[in-house]
PDB file of N, CA and C in Angstrom:
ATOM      1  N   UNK A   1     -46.630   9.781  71.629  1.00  0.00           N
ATOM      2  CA  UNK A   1     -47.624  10.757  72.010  1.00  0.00           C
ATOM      3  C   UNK A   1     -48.129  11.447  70.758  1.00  0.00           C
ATOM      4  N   UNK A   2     -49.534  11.799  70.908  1.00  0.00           N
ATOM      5  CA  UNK A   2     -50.145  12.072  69.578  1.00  0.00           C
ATOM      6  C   UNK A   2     -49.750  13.924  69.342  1.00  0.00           C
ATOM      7  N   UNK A   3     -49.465  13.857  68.120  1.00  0.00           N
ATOM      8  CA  UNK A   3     -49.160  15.653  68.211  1.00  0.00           C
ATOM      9  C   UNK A   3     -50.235  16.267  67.264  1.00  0.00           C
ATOM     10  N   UNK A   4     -49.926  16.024  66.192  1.00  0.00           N
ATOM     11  CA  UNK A   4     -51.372  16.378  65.398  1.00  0.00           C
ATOM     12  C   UNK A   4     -51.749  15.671  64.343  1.00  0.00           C
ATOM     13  N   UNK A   5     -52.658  15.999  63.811  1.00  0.00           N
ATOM     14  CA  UNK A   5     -53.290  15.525  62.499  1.00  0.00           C
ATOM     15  C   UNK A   5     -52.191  16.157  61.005  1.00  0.00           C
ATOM     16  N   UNK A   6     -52.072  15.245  59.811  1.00  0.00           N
ATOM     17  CA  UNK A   6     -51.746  16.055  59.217  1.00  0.00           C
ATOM     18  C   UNK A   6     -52.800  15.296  57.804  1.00  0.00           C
ATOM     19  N   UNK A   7     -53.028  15.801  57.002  1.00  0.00           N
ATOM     20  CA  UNK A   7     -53.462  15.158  56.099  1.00  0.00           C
ATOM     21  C   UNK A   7     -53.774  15.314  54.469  1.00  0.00           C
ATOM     22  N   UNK A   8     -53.727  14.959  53.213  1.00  0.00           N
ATOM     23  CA  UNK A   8     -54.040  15.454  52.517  1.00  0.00           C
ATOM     24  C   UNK A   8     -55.555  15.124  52.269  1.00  0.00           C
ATOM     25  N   UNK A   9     -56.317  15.938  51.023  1.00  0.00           N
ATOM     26  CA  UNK A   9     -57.529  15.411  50.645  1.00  0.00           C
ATOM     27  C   UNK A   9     -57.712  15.634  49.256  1.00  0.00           C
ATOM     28  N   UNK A  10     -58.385  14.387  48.346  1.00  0.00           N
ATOM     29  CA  UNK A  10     -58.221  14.558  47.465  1.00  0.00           C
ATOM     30  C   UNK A  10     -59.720  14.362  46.578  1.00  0.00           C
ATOM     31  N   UNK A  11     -59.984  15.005  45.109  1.00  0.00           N
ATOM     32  CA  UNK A  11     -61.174  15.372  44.672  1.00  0.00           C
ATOM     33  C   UNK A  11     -61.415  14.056  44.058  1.00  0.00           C
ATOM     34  N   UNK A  12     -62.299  13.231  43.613  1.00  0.00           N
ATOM     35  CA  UNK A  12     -62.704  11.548  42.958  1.00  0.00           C
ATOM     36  C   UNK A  12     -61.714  11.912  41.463  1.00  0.00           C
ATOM     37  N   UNK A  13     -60.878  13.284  41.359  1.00  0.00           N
ATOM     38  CA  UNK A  13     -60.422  12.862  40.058  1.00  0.00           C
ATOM     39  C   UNK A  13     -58.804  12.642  40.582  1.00  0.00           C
ATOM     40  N   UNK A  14     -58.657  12.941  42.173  1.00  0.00           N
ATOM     41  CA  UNK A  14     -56.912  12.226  42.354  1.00  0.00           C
ATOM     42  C   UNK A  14     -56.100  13.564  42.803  1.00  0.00           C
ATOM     43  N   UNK A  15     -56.978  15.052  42.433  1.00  0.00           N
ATOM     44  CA  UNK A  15     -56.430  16.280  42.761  1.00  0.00           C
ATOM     45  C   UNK A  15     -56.525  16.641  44.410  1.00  0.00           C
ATOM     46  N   UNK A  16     -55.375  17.192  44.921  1.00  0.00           N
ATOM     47  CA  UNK A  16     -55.163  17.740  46.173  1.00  0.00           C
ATOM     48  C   UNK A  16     -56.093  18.845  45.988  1.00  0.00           C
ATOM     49  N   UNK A  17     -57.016  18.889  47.292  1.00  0.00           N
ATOM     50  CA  UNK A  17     -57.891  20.488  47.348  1.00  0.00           C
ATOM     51  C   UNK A  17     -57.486  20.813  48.908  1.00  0.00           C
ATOM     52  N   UNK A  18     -57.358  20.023  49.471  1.00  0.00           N
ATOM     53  CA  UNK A  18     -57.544  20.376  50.913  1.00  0.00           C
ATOM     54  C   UNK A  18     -56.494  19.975  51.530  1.00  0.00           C
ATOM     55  N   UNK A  19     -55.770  20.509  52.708  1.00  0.00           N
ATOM     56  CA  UNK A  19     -54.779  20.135  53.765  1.00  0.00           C
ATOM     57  C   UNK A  19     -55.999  20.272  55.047  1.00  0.00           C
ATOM     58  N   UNK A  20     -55.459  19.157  55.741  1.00  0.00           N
ATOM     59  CA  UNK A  20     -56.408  19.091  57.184  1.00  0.00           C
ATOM     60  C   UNK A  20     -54.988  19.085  58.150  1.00  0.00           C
ATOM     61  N   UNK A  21     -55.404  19.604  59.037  1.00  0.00           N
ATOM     62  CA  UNK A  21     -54.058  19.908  60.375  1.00  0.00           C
ATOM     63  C   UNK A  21     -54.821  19.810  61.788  1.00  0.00           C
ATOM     64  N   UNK A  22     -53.872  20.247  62.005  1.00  0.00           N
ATOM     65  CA  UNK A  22     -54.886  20.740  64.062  1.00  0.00           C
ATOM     66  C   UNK A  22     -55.464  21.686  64.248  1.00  0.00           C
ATOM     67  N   UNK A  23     -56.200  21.890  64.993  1.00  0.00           N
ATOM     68  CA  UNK A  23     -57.492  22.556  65.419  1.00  0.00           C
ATOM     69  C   UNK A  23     -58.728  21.765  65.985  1.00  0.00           C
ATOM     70  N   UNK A  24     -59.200  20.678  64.943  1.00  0.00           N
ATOM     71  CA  UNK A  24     -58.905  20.555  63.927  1.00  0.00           C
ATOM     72  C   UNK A  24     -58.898  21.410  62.766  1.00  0.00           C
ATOM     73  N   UNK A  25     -58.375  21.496  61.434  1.00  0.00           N
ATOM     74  CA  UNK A  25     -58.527  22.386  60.674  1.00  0.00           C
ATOM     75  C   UNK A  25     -58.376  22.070  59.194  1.00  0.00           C
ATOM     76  N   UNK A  26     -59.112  22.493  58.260  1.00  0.00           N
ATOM     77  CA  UNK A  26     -58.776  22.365  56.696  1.00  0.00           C
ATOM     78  C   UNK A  26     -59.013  23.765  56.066  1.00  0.00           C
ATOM     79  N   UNK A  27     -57.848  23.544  55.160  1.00  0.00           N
ATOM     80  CA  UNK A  27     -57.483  24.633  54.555  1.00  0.00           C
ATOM     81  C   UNK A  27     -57.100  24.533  52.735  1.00  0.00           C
ATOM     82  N   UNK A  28     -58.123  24.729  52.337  1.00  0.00           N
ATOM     83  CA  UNK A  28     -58.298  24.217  50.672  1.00  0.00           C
ATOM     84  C   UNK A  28     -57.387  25.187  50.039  1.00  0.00           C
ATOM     85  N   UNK A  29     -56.545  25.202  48.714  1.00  0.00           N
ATOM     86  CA  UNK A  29     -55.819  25.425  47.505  1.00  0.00           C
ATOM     87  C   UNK A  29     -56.227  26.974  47.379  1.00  0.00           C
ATOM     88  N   UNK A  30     -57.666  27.390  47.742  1.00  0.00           N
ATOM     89  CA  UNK A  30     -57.986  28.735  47.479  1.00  0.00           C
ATOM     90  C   UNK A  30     -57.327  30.101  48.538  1.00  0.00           C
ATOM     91  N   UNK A  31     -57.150  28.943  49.695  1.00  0.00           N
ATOM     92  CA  UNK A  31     -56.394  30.026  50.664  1.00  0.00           C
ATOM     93  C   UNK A  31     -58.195  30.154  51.711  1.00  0.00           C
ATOM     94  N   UNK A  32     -59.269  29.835  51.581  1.00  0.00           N
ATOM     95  CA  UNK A  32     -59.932  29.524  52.910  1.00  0.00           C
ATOM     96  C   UNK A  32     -59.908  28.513  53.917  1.00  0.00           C
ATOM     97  N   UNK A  33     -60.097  28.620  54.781  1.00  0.00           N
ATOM     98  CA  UNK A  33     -59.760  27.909  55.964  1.00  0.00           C
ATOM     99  C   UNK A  33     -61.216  27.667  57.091  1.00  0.00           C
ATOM    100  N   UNK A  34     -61.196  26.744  58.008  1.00  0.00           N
ATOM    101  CA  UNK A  34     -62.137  26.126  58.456  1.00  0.00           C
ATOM    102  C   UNK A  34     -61.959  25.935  59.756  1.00  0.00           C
ATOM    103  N   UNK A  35     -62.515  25.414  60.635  1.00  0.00           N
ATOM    104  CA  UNK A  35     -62.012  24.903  61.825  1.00  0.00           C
ATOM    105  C   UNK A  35     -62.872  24.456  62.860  1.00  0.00           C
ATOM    106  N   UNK A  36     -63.041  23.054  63.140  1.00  0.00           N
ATOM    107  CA  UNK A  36     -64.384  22.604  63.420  1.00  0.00           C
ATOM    108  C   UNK A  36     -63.906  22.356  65.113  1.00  0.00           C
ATOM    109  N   UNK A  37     -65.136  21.686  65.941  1.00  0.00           N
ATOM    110  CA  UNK A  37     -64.965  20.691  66.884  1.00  0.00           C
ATOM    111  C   UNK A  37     -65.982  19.529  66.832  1.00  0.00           C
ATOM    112  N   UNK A  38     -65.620  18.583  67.293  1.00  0.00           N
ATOM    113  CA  UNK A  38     -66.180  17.046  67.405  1.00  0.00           C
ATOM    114  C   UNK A  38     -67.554  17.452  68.117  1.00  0.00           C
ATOM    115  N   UNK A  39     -68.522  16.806  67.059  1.00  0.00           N
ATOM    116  CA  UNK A  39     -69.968  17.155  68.060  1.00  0.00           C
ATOM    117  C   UNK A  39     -70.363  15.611  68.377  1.00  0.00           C
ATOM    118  N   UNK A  40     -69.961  14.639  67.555  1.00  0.00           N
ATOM    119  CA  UNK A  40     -70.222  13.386  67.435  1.00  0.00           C
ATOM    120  C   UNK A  40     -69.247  12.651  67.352  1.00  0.00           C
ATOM    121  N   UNK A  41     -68.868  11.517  67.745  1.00  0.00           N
ATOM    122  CA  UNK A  41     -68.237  10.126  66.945  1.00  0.00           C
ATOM    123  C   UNK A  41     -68.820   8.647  67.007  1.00  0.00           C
ATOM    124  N   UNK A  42     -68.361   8.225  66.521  1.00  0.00           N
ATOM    125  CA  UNK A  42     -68.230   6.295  66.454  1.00  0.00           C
ATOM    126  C   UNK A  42     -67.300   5.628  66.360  1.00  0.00           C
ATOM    127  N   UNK A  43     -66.963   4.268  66.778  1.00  0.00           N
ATOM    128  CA  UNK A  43     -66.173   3.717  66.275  1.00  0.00           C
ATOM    129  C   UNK A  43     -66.206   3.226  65.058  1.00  0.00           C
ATOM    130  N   UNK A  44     -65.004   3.628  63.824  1.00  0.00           N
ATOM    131  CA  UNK A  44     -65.022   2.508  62.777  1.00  0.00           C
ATOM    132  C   UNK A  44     -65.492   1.026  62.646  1.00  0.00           C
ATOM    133  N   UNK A  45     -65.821   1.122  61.352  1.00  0.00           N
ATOM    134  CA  UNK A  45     -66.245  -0.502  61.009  1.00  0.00           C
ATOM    135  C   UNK A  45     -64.985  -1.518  61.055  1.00  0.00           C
ATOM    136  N   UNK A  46     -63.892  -0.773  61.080  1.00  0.00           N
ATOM    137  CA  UNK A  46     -62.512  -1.237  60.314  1.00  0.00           C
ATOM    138  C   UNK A  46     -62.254  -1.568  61.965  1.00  0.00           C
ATOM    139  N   UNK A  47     -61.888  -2.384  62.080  1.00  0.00           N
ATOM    140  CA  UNK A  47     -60.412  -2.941  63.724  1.00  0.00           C
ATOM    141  C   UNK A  47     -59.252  -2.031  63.615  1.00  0.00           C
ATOM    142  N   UNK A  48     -58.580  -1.160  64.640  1.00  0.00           N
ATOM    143  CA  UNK A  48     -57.338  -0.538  64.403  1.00  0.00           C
ATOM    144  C   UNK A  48     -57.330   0.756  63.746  1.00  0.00           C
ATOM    145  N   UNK A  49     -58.549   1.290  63.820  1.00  0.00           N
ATOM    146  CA  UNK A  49     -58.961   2.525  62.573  1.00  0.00           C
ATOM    147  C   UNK A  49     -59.362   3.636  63.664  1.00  0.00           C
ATOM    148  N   UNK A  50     -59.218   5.112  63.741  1.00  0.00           N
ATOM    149  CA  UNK A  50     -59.489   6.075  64.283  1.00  0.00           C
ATOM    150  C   UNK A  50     -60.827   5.762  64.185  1.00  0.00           C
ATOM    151  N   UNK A  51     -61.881   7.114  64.879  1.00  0.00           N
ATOM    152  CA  UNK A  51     -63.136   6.816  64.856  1.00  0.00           C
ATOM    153  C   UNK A  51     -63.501   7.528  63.783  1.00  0.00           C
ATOM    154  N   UNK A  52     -64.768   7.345  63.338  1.00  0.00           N
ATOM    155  CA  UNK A  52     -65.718   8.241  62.550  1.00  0.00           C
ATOM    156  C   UNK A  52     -66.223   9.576  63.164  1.00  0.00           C
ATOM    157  N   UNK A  53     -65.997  10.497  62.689  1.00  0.00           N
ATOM    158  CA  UNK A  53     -66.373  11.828  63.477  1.00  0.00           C
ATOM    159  C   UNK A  53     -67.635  13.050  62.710  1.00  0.00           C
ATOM    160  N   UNK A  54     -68.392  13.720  63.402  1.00  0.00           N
ATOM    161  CA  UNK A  54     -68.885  14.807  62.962  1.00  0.00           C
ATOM    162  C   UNK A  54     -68.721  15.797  63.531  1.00  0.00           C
ATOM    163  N   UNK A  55     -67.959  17.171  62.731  1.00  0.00           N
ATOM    164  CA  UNK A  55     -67.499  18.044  63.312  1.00  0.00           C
ATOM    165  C   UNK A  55     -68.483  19.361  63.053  1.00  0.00           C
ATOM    166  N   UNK A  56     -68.419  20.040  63.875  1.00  0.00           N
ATOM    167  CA  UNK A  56     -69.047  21.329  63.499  1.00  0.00           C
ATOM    168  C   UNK A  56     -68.374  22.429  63.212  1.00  0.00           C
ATOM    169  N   UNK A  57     -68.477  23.519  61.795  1.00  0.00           N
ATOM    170  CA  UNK A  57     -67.563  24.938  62.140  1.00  0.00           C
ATOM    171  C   UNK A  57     -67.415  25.766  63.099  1.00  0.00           C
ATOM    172  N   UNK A  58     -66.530  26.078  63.855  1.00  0.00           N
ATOM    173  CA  UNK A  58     -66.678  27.453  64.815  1.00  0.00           C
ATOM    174  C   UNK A  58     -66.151  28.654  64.074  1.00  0.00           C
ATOM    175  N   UNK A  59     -65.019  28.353  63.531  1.00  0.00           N
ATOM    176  CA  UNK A  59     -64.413  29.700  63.057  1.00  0.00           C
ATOM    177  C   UNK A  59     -64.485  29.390  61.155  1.00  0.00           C
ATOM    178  N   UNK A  60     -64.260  30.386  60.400  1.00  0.00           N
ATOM    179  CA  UNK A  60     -64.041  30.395  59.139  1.00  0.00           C
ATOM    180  C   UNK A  60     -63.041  31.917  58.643  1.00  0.00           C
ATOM    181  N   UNK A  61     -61.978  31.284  57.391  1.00  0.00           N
ATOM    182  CA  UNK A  61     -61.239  32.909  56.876  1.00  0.00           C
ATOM    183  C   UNK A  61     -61.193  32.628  55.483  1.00  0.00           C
ATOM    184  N   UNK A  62     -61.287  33.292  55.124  1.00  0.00           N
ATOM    185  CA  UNK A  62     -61.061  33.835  53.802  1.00  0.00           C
ATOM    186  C   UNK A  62     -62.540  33.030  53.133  1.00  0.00           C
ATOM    187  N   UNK A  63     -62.445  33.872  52.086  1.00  0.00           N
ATOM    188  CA  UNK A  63     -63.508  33.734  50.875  1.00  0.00           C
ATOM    189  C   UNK A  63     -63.118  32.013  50.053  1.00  0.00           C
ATOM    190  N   UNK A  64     -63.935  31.551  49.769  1.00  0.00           N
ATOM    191  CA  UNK A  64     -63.696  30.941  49.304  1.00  0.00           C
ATOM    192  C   UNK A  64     -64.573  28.679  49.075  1.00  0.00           C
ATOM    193  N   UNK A  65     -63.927  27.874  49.102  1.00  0.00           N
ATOM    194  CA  UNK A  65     -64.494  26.653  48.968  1.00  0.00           C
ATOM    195  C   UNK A  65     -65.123  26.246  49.878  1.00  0.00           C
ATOM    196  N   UNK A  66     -64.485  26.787  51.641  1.00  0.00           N
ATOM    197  CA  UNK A  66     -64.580  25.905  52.805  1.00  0.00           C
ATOM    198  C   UNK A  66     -65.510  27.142  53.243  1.00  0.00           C
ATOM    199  N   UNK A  67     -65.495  28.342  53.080  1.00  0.00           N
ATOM    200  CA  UNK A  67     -66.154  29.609  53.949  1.00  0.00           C
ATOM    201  C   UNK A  67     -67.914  29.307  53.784  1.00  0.00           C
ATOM    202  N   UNK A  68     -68.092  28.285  53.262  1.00  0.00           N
ATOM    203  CA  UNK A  68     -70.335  28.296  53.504  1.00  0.00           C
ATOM    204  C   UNK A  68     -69.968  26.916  53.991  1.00  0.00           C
ATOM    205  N   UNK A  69     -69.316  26.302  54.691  1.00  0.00           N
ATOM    206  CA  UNK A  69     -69.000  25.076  55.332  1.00  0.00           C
ATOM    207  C   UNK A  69     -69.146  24.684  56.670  1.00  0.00           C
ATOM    208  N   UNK A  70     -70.599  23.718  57.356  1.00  0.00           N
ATOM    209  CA  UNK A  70     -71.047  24.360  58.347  1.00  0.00           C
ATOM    210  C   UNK A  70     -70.603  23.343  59.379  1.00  0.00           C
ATOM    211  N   UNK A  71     -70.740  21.772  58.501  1.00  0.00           N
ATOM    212  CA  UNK A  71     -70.098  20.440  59.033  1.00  0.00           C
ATOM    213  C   UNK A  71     -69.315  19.856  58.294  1.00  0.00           C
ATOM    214  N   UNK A  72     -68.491  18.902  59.229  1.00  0.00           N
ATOM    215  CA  UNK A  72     -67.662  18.314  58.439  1.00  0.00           C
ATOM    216  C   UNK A  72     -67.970  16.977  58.833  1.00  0.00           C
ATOM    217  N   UNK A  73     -68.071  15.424  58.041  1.00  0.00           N
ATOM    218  CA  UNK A  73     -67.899  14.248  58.790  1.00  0.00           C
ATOM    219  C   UNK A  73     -66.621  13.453  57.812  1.00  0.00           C
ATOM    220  N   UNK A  74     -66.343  12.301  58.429  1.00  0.00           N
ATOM    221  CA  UNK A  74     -65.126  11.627  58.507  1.00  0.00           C
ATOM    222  C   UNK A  74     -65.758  10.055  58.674  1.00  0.00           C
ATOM    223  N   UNK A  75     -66.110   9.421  57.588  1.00  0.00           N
ATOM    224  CA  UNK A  75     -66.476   8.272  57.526  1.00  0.00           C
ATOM    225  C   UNK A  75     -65.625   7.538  56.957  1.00  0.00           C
ATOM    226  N   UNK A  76     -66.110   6.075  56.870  1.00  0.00           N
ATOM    227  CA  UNK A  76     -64.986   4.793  55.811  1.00  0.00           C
ATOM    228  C   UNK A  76     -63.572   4.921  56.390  1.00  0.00           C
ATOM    229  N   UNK A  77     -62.825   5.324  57.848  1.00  0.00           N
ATOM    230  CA  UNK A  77     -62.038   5.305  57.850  1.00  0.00           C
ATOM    231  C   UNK A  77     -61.024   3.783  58.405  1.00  0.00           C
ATOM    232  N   UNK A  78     -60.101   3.812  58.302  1.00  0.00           N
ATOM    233  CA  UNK A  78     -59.401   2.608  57.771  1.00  0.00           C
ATOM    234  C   UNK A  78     -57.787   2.742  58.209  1.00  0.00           C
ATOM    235  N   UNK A  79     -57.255   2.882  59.348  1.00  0.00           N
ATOM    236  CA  UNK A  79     -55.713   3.035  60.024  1.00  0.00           C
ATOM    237  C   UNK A  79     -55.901   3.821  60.513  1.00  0.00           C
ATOM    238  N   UNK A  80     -54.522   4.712  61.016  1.00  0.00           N
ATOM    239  CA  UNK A  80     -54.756   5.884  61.403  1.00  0.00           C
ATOM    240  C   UNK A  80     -54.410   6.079  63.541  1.00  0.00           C
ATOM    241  N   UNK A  81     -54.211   4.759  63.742  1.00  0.00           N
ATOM    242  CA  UNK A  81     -54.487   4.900  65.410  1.00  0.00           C
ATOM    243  C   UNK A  81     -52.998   4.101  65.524  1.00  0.00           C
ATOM    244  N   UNK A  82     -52.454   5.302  66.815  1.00  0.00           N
ATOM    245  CA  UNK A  82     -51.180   4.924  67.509  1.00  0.00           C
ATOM    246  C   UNK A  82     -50.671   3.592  66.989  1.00  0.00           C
ATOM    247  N   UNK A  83     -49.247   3.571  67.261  1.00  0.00           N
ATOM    248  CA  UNK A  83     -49.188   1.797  67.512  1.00  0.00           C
ATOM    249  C   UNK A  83     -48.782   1.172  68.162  1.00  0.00           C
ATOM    250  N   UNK A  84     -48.630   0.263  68.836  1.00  0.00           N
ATOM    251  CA  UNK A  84     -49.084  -0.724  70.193  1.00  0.00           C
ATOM    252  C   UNK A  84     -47.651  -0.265  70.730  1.00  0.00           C
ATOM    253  N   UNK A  85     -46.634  -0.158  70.289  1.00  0.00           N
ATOM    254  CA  UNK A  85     -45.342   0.269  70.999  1.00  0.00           C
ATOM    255  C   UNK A  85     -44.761   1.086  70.382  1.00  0.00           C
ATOM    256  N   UNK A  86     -44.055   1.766  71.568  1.00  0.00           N
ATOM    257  CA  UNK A  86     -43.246   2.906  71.431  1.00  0.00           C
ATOM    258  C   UNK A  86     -42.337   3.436  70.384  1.00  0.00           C
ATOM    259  N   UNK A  87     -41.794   4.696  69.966  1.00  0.00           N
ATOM    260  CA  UNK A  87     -40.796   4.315  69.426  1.00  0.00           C
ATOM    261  C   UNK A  87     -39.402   4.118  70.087  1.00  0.00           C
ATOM    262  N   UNK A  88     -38.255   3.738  69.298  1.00  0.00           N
ATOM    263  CA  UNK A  88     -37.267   2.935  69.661  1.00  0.00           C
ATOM    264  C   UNK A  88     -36.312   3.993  69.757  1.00  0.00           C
ATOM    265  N   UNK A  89     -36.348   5.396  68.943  1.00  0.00           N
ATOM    266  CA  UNK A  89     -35.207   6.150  69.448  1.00  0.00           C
ATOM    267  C   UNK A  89     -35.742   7.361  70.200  1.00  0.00           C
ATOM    268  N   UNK A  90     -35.053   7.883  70.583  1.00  0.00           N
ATOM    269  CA  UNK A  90     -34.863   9.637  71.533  1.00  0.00           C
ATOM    270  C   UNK A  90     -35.543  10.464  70.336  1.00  0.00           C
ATOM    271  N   UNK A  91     -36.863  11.139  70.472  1.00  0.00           N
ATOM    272  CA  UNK A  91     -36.935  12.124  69.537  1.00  0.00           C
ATOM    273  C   UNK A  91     -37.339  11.892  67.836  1.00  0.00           C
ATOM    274  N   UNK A  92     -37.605  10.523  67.765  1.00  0.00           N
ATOM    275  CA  UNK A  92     -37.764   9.883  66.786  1.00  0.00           C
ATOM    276  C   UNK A  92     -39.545  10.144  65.989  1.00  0.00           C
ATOM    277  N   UNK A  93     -39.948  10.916  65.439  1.00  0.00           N
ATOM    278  CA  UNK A  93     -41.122  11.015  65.256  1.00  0.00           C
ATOM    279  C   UNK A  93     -42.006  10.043  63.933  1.00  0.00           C
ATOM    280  N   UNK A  94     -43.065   9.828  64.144  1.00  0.00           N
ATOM    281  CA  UNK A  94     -43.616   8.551  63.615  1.00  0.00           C
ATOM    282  C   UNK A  94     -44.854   9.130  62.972  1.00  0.00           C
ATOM    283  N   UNK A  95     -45.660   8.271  62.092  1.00  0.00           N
ATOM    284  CA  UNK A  95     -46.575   8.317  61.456  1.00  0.00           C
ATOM    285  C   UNK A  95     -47.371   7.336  61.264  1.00  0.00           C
ATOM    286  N   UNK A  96     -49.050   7.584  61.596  1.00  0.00           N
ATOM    287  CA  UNK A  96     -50.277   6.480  61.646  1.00  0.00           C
ATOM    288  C   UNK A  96     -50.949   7.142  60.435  1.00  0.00           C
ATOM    289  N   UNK A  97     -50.523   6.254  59.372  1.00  0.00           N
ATOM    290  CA  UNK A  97     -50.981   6.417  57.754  1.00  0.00           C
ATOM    291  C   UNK A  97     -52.772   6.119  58.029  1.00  0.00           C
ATOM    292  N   UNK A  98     -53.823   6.408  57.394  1.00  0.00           N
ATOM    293  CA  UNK A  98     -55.011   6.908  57.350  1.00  0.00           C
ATOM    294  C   UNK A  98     -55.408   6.824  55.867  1.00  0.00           C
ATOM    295  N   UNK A  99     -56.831   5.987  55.991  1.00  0.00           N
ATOM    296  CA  UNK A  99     -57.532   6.737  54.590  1.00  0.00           C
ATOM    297  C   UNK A  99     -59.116   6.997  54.780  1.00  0.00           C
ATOM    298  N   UNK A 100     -60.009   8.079  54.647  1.00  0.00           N
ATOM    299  CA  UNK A 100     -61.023   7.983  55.268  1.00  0.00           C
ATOM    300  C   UNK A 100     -61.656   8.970  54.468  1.00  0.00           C
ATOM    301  N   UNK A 101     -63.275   9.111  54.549  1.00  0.00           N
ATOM    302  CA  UNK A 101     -63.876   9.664  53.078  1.00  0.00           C
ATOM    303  C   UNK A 101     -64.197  11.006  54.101  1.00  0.00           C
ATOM    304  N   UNK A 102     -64.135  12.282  53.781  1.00  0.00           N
ATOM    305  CA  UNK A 102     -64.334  13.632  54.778  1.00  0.00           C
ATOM    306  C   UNK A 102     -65.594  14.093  53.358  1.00  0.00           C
ATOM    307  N   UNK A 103     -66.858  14.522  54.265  1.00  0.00           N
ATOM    308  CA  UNK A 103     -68.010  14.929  53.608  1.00  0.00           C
ATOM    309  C   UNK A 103     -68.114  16.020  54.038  1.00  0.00           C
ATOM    310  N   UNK A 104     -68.686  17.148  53.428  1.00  0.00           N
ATOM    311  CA  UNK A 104     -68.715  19.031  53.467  1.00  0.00           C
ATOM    312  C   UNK A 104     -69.819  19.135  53.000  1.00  0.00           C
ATOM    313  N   UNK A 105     -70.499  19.475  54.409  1.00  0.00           N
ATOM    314  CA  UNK A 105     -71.860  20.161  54.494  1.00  0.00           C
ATOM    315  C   UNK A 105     -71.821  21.490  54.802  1.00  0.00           C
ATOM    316  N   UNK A 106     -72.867  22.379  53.670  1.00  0.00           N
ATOM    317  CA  UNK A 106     -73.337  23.949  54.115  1.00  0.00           C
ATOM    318  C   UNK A 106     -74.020  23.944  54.754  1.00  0.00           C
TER     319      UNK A 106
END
């Protein structure tokens, strides 16, 4: 059963700026925070890949990278979706590894 998102994000030079969680939500290095809902999706190009999404802001805190941040989208993504069977122990929690390009529109 799916519980949440967890994710890192990283800048084209390899640096962590952003944690993405549930809400959905991202929350960049500066201490602002974001928090969208799905206005759009698609399915990936990729077989076996979450969808492509466009999210919109509802809420925003603190000053900062993410606070003039109005959309979010989630393209090129590539894993990421359940897998075909269960797990095997009591309580055993699992992970659907993901790589996907997240674009930040004001």
């Amino acid at each position: 059963m799916f519980k949440n998102p967890q994710a890192t994000l990283y800048d084209t030079s390899g640096q962590a700026l952003i944690r993405h969680s549930a809400g959905p939500s991202w929350e960049a290095n500066d201490g602002s925070r974001i928090v969208g809902h799905v206005i759009a999706q698609t399915p990936s190009d990729t077989a076996a890949s979450v969808p492509q999404l466009l999210l919109e802001t509802r809420s925003t805190a603190a000053s900062g990278m993410l606070s003039v941040i109005r959309y979010v989208q989630r393209v090129n993504t590539v894993g990421g979706v359940m897998p075909a069977s269960p797990c095997s122990t009591e309580h055993e929690i699992g992970s659907s590894p993901y790589i996907a390009n997240y674009i930040f529109y004001k």
